[in-house]
PDB file of N, CA and C in Angstrom:
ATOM      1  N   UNK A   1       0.815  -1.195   0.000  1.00  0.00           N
ATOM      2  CA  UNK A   1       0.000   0.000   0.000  1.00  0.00           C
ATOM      3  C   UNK A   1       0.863   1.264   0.000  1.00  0.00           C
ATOM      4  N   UNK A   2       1.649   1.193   0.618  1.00  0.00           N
ATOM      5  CA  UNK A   2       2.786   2.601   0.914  1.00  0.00           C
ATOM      6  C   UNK A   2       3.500   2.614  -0.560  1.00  0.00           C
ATOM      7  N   UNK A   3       3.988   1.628  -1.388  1.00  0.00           N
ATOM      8  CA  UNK A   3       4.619   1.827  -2.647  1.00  0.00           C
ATOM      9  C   UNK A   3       3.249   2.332  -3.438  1.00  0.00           C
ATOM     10  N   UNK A   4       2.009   1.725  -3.509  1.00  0.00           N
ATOM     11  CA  UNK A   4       1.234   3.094  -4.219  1.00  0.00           C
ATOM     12  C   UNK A   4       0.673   4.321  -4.152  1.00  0.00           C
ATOM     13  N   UNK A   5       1.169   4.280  -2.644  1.00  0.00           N
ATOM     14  CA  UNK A   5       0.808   5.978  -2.511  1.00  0.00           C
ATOM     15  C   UNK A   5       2.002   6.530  -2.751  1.00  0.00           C
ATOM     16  N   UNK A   6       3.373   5.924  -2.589  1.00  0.00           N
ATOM     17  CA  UNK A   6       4.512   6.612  -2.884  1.00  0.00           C
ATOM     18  C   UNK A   6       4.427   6.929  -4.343  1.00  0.00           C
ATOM     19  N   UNK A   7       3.722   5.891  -5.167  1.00  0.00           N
ATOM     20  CA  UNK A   7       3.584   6.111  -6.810  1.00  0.00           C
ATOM     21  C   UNK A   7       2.837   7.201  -6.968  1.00  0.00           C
ATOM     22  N   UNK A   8       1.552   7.308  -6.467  1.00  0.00           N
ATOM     23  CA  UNK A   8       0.562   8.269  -6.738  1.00  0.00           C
ATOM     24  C   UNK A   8       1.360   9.537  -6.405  1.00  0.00           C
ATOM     25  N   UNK A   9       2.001   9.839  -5.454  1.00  0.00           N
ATOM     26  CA  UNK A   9       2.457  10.873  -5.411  1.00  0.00           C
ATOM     27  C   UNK A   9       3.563  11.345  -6.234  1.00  0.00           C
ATOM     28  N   UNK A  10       4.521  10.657  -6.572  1.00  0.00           N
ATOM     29  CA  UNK A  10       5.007  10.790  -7.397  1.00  0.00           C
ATOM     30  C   UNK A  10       4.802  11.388  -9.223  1.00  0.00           C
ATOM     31  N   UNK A  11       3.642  10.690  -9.100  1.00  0.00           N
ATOM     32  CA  UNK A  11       3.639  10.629 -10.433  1.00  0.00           C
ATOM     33  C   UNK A  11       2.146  12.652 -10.579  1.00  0.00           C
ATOM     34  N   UNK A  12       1.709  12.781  -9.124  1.00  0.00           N
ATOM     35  CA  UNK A  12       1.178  13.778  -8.978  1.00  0.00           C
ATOM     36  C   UNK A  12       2.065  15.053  -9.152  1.00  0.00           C
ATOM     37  N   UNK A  13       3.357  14.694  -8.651  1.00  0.00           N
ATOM     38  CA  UNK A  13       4.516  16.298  -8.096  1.00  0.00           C
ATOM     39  C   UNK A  13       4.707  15.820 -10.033  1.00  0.00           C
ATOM     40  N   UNK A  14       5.241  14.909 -10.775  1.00  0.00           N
ATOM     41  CA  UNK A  14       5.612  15.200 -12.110  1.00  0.00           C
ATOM     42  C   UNK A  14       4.512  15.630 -12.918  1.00  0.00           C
ATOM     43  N   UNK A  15       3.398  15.442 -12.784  1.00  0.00           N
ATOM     44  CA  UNK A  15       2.015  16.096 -13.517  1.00  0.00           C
ATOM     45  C   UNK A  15       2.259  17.828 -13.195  1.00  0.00           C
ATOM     46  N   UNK A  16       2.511  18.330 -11.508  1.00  0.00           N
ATOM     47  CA  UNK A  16       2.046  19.546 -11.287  1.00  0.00           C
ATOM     48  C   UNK A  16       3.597  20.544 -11.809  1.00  0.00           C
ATOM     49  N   UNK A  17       4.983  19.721 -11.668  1.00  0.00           N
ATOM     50  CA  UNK A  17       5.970  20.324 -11.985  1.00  0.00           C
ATOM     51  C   UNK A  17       5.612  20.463 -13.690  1.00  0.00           C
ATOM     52  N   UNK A  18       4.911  19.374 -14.599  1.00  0.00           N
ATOM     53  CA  UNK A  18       5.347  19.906 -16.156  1.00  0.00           C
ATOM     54  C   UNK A  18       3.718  20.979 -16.145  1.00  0.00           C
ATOM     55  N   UNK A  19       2.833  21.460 -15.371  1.00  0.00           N
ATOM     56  CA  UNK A  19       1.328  21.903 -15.460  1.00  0.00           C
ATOM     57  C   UNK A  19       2.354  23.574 -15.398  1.00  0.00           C
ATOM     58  N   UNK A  20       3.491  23.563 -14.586  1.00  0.00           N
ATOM     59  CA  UNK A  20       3.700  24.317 -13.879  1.00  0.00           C
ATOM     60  C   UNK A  20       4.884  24.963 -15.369  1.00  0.00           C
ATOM     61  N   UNK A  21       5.262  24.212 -15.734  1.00  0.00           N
ATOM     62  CA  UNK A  21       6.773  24.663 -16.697  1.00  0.00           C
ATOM     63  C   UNK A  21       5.968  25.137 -17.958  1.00  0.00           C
ATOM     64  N   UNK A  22       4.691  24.164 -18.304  1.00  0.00           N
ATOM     65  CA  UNK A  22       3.964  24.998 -19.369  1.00  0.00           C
ATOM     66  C   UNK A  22       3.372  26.562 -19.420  1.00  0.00           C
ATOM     67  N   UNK A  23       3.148  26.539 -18.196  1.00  0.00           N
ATOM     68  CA  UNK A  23       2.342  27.651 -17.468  1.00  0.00           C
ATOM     69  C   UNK A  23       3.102  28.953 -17.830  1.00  0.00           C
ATOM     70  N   UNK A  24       4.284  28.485 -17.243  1.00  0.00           N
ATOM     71  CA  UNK A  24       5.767  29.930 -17.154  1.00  0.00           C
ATOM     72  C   UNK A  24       6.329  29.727 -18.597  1.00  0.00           C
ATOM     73  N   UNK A  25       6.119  28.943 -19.231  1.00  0.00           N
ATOM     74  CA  UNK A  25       6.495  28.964 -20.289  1.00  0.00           C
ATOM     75  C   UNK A  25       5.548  29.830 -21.553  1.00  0.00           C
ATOM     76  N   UNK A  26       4.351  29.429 -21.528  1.00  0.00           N
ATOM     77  CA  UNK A  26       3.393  30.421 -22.060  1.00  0.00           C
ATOM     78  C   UNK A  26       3.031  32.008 -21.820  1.00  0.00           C
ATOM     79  N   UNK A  27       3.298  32.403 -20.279  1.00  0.00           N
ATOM     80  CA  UNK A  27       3.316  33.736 -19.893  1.00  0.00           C
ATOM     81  C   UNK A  27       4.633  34.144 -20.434  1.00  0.00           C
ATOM     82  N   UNK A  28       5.876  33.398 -20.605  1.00  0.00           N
ATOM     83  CA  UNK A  28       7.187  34.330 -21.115  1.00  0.00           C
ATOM     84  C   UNK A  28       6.657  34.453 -22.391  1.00  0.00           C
ATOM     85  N   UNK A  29       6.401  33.592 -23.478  1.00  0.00           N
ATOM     86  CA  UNK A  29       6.084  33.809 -25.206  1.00  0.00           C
ATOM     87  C   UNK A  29       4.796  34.978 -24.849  1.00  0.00           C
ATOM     88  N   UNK A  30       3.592  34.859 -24.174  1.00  0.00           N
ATOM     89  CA  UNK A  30       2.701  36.006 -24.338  1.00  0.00           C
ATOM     90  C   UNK A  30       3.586  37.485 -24.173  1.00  0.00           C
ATOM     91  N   UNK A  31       4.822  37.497 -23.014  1.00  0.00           N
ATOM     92  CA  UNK A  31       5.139  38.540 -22.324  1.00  0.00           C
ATOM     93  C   UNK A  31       6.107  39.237 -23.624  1.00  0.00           C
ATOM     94  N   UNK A  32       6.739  38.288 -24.243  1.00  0.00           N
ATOM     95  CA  UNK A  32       7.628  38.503 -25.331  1.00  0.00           C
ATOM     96  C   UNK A  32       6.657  39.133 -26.755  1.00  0.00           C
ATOM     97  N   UNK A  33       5.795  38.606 -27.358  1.00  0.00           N
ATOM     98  CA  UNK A  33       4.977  39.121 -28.010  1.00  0.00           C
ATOM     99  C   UNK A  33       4.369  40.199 -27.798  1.00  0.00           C
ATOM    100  N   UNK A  34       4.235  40.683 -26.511  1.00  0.00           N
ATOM    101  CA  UNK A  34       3.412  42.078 -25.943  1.00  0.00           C
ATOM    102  C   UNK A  34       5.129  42.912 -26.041  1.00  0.00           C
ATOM    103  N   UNK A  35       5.853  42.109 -26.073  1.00  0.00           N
ATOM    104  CA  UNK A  35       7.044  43.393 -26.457  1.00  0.00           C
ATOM    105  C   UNK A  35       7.177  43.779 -27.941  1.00  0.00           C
ATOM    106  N   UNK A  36       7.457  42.695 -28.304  1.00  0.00           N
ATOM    107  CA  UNK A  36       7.703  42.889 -29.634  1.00  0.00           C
ATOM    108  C   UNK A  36       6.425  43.564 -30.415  1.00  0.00           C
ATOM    109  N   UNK A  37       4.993  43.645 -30.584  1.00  0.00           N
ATOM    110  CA  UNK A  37       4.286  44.564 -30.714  1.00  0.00           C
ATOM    111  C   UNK A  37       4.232  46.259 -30.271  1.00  0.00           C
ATOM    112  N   UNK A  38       4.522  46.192 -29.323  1.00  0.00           N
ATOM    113  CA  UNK A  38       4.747  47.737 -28.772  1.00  0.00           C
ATOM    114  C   UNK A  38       5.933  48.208 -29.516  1.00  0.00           C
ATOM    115  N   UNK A  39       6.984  47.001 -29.808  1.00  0.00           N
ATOM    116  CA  UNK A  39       8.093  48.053 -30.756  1.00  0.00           C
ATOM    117  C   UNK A  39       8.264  48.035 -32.297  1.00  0.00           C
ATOM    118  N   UNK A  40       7.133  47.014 -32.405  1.00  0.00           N
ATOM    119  CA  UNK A  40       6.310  46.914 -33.874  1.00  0.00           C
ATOM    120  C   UNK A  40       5.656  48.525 -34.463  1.00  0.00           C
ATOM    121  N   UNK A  41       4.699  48.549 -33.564  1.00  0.00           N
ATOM    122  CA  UNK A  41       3.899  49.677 -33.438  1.00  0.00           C
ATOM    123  C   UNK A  41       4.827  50.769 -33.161  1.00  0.00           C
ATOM    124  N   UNK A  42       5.762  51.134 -32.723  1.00  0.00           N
ATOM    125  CA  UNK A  42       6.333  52.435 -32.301  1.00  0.00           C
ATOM    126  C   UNK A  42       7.538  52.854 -33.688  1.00  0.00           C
ATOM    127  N   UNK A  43       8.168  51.516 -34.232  1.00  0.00           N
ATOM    128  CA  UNK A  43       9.229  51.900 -35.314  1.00  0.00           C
ATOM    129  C   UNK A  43       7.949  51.975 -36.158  1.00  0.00           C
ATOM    130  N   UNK A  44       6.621  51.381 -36.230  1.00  0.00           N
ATOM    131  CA  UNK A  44       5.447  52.164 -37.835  1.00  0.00           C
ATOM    132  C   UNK A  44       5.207  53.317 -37.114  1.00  0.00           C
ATOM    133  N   UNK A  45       5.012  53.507 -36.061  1.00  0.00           N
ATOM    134  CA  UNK A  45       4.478  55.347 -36.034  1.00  0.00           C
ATOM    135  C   UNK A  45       6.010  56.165 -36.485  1.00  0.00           C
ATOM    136  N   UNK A  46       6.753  55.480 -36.442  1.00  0.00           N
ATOM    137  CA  UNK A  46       8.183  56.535 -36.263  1.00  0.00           C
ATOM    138  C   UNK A  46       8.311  56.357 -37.823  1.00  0.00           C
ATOM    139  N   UNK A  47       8.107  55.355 -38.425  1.00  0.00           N
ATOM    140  CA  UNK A  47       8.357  55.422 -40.028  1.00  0.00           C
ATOM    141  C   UNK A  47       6.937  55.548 -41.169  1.00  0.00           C
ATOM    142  N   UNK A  48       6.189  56.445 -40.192  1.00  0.00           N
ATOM    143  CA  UNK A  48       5.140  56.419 -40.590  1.00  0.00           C
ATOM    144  C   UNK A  48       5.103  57.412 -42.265  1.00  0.00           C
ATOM    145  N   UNK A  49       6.225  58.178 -42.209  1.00  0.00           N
ATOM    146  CA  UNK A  49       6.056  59.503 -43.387  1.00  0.00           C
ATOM    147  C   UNK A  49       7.340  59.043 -44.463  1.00  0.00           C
ATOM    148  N   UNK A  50       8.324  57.768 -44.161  1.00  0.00           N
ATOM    149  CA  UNK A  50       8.937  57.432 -44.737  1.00  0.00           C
ATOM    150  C   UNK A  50       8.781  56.211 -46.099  1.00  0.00           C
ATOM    151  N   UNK A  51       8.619  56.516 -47.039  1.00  0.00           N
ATOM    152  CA  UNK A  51       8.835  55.138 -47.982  1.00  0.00           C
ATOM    153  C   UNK A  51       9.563  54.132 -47.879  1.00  0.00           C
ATOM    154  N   UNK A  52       9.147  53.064 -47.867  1.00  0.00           N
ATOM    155  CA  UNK A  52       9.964  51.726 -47.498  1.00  0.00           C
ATOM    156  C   UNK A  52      10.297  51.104 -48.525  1.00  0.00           C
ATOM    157  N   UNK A  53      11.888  51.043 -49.051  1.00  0.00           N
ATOM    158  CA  UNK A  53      12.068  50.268 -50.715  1.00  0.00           C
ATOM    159  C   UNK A  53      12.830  48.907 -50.208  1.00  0.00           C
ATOM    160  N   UNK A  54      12.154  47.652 -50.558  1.00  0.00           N
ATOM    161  CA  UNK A  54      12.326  46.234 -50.635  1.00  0.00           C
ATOM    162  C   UNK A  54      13.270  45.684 -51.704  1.00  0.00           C
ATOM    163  N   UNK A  55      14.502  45.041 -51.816  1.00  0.00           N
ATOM    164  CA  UNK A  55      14.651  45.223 -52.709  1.00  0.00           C
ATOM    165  C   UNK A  55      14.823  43.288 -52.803  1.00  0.00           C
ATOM    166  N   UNK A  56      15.058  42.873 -53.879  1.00  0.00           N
ATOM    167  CA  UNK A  56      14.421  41.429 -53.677  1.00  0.00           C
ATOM    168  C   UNK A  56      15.610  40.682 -54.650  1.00  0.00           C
ATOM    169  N   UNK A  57      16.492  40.122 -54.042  1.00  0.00           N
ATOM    170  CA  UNK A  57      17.748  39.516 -54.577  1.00  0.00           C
ATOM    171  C   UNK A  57      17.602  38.623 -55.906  1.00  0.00           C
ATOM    172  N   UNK A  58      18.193  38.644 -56.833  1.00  0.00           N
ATOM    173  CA  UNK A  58      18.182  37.611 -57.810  1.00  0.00           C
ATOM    174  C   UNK A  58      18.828  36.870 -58.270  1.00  0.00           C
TER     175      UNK A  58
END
């Protein structure tokens, strides 16, 4: 009986440690995207009166 509660628990702390790594892992990519938009948005207002020439290798 004690080796399956030692299992159950076990196998509970590895469920809540990867619940937990997804978790912090998704708030850094949201936190990173809320950056990279704000400096999306700030170099188009800043190049807002400038023409942008692409030039496309051949």
């Amino acid at each position: 009986m004690q080796d399956t509660m030692t299992l159950l628990m076990l196998v509970c702390a590895i469920a809540a440690s990867l619940a937990f790594g997804v978790l912090a892992a998704h708030s850094l990519c949201r936190a990173a995207f809320v950056l990279l938009k704000m400096h999306a948005s700030s170099l188009a207002s800043k190049n807002a009166g400038e023409s942008i020439e692409v030039s496309v290798p051949s």
